[in-house]
N, C-alpha and C. Protein backbone atom coordinates (compact mmCIF):
# COMPACT_ATOMS: atom_id res chain seq x y z
N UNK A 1 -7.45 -21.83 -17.02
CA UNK A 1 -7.61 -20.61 -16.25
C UNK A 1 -6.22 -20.00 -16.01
N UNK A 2 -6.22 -18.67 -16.52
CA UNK A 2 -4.87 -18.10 -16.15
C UNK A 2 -4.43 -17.20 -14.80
N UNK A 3 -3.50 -16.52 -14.23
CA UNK A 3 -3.22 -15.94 -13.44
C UNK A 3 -4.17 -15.32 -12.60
N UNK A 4 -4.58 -14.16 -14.03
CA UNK A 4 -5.17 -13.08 -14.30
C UNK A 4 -7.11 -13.70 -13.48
N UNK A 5 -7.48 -14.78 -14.50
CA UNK A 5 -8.90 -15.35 -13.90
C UNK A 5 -8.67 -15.43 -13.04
N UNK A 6 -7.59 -16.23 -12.28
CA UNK A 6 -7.74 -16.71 -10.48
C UNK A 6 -8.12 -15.41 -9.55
N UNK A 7 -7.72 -14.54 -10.05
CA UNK A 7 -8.01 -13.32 -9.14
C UNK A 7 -9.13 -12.89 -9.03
N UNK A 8 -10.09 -13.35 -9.81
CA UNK A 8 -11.74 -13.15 -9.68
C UNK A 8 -12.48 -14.34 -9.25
N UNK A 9 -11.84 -15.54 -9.25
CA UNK A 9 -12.33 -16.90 -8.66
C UNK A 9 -12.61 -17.09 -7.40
N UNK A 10 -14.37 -16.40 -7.42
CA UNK A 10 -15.34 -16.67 -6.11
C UNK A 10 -14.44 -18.09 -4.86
N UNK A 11 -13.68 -18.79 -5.71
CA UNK A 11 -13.31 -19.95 -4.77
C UNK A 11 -12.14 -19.63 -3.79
N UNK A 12 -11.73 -18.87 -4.67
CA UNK A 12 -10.06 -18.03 -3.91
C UNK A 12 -10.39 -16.94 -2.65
N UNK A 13 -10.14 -17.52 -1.75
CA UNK A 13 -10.72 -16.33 -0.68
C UNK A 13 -9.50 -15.19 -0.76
N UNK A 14 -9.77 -13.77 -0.89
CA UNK A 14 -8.49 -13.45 -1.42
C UNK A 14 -8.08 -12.45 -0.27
N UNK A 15 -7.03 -11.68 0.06
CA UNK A 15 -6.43 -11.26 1.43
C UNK A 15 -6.79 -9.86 1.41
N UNK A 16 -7.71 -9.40 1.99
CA UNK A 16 -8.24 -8.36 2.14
C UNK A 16 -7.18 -6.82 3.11
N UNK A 17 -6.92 -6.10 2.54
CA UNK A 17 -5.31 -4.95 2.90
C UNK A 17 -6.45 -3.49 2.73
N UNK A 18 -5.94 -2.67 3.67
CA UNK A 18 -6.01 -1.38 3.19
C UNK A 18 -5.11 -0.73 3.23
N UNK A 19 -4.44 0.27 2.51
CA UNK A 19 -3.26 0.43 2.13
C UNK A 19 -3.37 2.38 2.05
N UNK A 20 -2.11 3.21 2.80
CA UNK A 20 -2.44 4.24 2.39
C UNK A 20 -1.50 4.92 1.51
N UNK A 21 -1.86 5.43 0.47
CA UNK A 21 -1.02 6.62 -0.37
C UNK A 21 -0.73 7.76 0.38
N UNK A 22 0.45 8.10 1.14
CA UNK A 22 1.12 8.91 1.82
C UNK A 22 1.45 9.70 0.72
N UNK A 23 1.01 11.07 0.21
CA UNK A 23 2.17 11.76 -0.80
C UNK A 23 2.45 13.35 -0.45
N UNK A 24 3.28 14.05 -0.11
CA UNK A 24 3.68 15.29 -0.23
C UNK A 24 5.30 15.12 -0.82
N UNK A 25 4.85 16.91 -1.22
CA UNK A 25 5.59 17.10 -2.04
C UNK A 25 5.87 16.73 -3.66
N UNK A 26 5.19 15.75 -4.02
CA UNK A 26 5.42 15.11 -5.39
C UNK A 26 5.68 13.72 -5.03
N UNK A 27 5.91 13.39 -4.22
CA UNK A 27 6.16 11.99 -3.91
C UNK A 27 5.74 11.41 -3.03
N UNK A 28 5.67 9.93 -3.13
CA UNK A 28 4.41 8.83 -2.75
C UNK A 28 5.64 8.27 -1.19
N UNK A 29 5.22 7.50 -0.32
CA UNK A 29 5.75 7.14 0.78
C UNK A 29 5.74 5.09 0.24
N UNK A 30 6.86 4.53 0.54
CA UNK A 30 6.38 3.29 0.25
C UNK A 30 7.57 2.95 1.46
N UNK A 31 7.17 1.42 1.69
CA UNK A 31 7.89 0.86 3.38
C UNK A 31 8.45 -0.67 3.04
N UNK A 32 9.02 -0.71 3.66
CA UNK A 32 9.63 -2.09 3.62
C UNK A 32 9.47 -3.07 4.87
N UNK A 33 9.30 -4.15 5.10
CA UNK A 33 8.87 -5.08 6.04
C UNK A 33 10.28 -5.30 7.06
N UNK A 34 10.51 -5.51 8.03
CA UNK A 34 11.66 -6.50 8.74
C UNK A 34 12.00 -8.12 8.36
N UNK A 35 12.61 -8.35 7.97
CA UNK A 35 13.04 -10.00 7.39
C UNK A 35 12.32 -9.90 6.18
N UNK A 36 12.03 -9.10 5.69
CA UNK A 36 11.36 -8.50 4.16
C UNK A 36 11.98 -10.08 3.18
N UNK A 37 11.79 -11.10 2.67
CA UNK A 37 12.82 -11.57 1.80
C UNK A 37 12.75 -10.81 0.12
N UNK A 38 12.14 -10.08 -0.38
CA UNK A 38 12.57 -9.51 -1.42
C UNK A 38 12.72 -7.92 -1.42
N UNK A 39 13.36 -7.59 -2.42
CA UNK A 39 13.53 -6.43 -2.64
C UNK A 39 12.05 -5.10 -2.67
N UNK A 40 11.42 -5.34 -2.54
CA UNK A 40 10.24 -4.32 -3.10
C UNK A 40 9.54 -3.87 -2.00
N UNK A 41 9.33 -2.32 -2.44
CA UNK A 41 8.77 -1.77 -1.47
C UNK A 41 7.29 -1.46 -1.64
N UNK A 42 6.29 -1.10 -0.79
CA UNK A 42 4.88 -1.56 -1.13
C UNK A 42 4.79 0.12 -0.53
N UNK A 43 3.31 -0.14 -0.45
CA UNK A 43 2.57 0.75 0.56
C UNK A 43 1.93 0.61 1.91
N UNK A 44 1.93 2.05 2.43
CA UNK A 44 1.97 1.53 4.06
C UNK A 44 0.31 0.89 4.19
N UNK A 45 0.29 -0.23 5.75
CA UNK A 45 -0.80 -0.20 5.68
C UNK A 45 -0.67 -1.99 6.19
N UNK A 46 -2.31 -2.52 6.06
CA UNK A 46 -1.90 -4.06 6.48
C UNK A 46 -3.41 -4.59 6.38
N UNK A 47 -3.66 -5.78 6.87
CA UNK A 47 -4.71 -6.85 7.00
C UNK A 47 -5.56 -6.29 7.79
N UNK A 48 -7.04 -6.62 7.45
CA UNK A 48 -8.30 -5.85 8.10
C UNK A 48 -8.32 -6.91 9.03
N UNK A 49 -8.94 -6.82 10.28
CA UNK A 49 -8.75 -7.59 11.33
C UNK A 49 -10.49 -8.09 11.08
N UNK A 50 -10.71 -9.20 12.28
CA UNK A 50 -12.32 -9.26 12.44
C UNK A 50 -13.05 -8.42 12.46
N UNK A 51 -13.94 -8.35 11.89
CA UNK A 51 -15.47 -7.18 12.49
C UNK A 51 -14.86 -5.37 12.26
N UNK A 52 -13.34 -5.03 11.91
CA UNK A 52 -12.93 -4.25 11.41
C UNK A 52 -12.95 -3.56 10.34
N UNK A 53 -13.44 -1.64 10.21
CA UNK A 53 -13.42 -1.45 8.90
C UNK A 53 -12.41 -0.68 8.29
N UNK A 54 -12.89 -0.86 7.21
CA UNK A 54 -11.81 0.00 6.77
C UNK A 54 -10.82 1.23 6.78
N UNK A 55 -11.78 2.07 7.52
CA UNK A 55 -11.39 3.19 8.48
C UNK A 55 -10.41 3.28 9.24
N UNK A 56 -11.05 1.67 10.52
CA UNK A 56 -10.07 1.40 11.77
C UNK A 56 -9.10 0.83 11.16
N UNK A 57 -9.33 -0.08 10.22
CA UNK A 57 -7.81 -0.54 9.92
C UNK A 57 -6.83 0.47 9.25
N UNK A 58 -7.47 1.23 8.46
CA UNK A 58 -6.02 2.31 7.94
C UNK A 58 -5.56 3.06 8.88
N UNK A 59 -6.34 3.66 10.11
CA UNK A 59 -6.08 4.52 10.90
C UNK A 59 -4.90 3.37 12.43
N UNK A 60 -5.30 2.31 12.59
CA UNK A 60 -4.84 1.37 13.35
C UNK A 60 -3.12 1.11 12.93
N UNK A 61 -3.11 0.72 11.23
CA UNK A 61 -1.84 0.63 10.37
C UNK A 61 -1.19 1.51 10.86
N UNK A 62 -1.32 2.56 10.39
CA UNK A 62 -0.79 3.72 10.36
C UNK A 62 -0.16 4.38 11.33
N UNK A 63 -0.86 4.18 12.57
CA UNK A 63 -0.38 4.56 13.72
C UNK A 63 0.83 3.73 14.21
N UNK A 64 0.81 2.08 13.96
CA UNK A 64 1.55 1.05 14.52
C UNK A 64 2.68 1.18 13.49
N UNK A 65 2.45 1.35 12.63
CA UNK A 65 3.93 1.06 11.04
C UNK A 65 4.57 2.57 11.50
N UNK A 66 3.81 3.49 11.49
CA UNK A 66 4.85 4.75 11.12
C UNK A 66 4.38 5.92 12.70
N UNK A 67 4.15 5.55 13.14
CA UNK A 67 3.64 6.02 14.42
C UNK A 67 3.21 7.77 14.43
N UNK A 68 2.46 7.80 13.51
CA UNK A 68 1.85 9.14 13.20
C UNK A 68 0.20 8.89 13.28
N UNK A 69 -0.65 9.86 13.36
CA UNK A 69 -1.83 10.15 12.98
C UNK A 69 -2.39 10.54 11.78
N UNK A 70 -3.51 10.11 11.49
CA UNK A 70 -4.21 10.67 10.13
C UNK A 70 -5.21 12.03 10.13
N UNK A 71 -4.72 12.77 9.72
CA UNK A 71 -4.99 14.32 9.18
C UNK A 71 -6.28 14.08 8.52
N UNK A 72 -6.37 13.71 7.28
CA UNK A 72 -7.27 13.47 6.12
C UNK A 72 -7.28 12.41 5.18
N UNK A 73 -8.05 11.52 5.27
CA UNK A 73 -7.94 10.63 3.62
C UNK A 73 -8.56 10.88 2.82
N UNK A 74 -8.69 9.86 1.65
CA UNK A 74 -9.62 10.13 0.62
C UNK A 74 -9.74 8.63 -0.11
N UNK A 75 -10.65 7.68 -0.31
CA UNK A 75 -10.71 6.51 -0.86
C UNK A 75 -10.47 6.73 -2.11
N UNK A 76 -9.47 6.19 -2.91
CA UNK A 76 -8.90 6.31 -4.10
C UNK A 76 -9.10 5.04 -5.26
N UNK A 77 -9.44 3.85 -4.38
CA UNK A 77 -9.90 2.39 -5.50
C UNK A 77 -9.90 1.54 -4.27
N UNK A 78 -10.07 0.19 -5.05
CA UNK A 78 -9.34 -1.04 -4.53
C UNK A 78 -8.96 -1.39 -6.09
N UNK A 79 -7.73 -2.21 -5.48
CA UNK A 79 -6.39 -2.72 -6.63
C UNK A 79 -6.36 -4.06 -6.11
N UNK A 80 -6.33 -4.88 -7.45
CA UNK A 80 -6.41 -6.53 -7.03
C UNK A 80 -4.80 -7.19 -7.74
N UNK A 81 -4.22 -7.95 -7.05
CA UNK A 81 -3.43 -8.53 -8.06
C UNK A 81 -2.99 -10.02 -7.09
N UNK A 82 -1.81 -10.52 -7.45
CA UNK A 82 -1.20 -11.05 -6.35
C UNK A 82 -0.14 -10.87 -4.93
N UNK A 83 -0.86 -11.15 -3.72
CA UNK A 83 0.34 -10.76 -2.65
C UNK A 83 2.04 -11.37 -2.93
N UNK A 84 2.69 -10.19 -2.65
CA UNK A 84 3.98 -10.49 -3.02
C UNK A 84 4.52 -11.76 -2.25
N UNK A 85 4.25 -11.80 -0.99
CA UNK A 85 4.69 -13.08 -0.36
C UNK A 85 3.93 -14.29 -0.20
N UNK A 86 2.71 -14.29 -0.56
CA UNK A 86 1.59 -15.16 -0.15
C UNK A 86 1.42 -15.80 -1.69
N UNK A 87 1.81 -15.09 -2.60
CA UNK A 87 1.20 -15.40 -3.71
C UNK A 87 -0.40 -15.80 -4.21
N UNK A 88 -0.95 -15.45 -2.91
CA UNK A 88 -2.60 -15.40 -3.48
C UNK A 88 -2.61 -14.26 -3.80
N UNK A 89 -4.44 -14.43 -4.32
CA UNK A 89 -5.19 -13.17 -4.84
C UNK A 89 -5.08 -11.89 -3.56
N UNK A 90 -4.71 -10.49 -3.94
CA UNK A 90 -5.02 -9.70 -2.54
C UNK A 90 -6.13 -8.59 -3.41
N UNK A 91 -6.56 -8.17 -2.27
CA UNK A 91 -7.24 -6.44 -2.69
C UNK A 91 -7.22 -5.66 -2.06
N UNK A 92 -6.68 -4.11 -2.10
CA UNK A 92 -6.19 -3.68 -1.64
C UNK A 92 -6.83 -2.30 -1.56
N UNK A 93 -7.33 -1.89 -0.58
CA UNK A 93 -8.28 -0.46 -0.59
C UNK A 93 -7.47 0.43 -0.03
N UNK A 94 -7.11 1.32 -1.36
CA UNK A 94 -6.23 2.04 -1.15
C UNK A 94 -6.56 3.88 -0.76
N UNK A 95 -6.13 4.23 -0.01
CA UNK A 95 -6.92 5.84 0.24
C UNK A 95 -5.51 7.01 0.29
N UNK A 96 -5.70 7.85 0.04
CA UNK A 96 -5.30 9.09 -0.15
C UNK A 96 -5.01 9.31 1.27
N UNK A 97 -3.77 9.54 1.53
CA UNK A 97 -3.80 10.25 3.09
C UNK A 97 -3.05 11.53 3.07
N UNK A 98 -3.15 12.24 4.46
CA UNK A 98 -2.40 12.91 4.62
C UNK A 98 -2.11 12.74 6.38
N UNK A 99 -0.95 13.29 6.67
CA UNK A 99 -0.51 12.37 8.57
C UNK A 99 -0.01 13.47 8.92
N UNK A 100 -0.34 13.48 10.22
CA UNK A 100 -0.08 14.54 11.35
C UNK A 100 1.38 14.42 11.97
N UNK A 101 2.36 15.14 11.69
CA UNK A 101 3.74 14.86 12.24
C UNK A 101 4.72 13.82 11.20
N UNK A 102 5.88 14.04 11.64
CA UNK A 102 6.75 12.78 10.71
C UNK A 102 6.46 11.46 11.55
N UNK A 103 6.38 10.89 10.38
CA UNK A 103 6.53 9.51 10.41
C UNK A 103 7.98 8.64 11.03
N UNK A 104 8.28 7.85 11.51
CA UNK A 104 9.38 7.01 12.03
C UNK A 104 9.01 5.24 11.88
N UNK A 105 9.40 4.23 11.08
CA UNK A 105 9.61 3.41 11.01
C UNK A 105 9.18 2.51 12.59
N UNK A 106 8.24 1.43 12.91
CA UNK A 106 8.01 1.32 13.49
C UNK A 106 7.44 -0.40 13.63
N UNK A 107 7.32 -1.17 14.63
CA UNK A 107 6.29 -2.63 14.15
C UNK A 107 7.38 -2.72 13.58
N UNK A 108 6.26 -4.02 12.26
CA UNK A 108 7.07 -4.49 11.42
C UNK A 108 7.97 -3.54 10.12
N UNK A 109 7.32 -2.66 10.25
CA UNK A 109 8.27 -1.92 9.22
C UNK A 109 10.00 -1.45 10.05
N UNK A 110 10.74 -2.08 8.46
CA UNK A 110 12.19 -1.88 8.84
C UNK A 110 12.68 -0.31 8.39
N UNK A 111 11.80 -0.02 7.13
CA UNK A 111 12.16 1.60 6.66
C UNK A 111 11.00 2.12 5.61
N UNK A 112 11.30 3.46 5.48
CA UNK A 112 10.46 4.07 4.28
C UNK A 112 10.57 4.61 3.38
N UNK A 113 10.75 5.10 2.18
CA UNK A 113 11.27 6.00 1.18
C UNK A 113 10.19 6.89 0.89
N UNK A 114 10.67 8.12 0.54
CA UNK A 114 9.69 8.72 -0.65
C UNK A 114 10.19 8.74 -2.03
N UNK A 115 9.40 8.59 -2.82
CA UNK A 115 9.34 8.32 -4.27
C UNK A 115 8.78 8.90 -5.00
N UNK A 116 9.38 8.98 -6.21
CA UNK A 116 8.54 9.84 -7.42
C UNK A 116 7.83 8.88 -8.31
N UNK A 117 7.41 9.14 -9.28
CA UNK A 117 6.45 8.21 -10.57
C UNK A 117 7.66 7.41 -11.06
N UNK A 118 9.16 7.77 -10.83
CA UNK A 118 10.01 7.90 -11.70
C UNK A 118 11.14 6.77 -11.18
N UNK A 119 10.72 5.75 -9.83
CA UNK A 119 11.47 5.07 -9.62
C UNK A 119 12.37 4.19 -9.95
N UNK A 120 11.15 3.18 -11.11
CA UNK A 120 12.47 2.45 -11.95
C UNK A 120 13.68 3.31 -12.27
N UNK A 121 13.62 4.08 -12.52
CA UNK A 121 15.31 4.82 -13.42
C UNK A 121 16.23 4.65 -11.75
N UNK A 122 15.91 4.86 -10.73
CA UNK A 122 16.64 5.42 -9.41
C UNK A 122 17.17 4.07 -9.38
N UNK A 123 16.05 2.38 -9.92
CA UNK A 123 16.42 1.00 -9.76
C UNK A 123 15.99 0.36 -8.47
N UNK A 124 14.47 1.35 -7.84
CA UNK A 124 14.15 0.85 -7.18
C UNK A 124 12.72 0.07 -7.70
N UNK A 125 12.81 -1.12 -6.64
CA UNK A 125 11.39 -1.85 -6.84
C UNK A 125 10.61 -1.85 -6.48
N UNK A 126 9.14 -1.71 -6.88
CA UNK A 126 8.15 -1.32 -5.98
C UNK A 126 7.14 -2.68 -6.17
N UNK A 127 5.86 -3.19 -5.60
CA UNK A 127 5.09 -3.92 -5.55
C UNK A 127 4.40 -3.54 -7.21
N UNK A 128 3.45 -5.00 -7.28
CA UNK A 128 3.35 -4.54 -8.54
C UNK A 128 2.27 -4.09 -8.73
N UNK A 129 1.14 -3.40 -7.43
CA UNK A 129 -0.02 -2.92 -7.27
C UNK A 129 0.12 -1.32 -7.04
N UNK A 130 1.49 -1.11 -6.57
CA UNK A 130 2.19 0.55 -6.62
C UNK A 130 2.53 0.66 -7.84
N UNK A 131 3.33 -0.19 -8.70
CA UNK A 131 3.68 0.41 -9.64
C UNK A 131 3.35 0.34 -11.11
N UNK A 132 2.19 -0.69 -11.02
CA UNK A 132 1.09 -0.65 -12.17
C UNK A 132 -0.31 0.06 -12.09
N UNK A 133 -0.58 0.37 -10.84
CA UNK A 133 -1.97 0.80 -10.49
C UNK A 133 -2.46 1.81 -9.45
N UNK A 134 -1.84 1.54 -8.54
CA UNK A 134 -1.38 3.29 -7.46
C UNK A 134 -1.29 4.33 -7.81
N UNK A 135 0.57 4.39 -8.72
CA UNK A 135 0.76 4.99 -8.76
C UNK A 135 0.65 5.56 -10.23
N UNK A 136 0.11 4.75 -11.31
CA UNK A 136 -0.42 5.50 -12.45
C UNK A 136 -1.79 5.99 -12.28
N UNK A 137 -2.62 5.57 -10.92
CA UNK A 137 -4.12 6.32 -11.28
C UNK A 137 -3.57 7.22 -10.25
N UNK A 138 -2.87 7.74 -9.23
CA UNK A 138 -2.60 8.95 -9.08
C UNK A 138 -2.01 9.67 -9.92
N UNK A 139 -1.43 9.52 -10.44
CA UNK A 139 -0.48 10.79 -11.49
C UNK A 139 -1.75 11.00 -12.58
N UNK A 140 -2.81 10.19 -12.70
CA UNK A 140 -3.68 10.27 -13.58
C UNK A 140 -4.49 11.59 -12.95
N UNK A 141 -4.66 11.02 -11.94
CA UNK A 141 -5.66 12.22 -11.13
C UNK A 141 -4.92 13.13 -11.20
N UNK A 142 -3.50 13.73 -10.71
CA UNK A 142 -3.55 14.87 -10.75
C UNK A 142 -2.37 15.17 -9.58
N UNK A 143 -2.60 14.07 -8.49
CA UNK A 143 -2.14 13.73 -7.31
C UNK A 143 -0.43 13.54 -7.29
N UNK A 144 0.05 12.98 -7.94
CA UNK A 144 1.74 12.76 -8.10
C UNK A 144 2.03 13.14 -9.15
C-alpha cells in the first residue's frame, strides 16, 4: 500500500479542516502558524470542532486567525492529501470567500501573504494542497 492508498484507508481516521480561499485582486491569501517549524504557507482556516459544521467552523476560523467577518463564500471541493505537521491523511473543505474589512494576523497565526498562481518563481512555499489543488482548480475556474 502506497502513500497515495493510505489516504482512502477507511482505517485512517483522517483530520477533518475547512479551509478558506481568500482572493482579491488576482491573488489568493495564505498564513503561517506561530512556532510554524517549516517553511510553508497554507490556507486560512482550522479543525471542525464537535457537533460543528462546516459553516461554523469557517466562519469561527476566520474570525479568530484574521479577525474579520465573512461577506460571502462559495464551497469550492474538498482536497485530501497529507497534513503537513501530523503527517496523516487530512481533508480539507475548501470554500471561496470573500471578508468584510482587512484582515490582521491573529491566534495562532504569526502572518499572511497574498499570492499569485506564480509563487514558486518569488521561492515561496506553499502546502501541497494549495499548490497542487487549490490553487490550480481556481485558476481553472476562472477565479485566480
Amino acid at each position: 500500500m502506497g502513500p497515495e492508498d493510505r489516504l482512502r484507508d477507511p482505517n485512517l481516521a483522517a483530520i477533518q479542516k475547512v479551509g478558506a480561499a481568500i482572493v482579491r485582486d488576482g491573488k489568493i491569501m495564505v498564513v503561517r502558524k506561530k512556532d510554524q517549524p517549516s517553511p510553508e504557507y497554507f490556507m486560512p482556516g482550522g479543525r471542525m470542532e464537535e457537533g460543528e459544521t462546516q459553516r461554523e467552523t469557517l466562519f469561527r476560523e476566520i474570525r479568530e486567525e484574521l479577525c474579520v467577518d465573512i461577506d460571502c463564500f462559495e464551497y469550492i471541493g474538498s482536497f485530501e492529501d497529507r497534513a503537513v505537521f501530523e503527517g496523516t491523511p487530512i481533508i480539507i473543505h475548501a470554500y471561496l470567500v470573500t471578508v468584510i474589512g482587512e484582515p490582521t494576523a491573529a491566534s495562532e497565526v504569526k502572518e499572511y501573504k497574498w499570492i499569485d498562481q506564480h509563487h514558486e518563481r518569488q521561492g515561496l512555499a506553499v502546502s501541497s494542497i494549495m499548490g497542487k489543488q487549490v490553487i490550480p482548480a481556481l485558476v481553472k475556474a476562472g477565479r485566480l
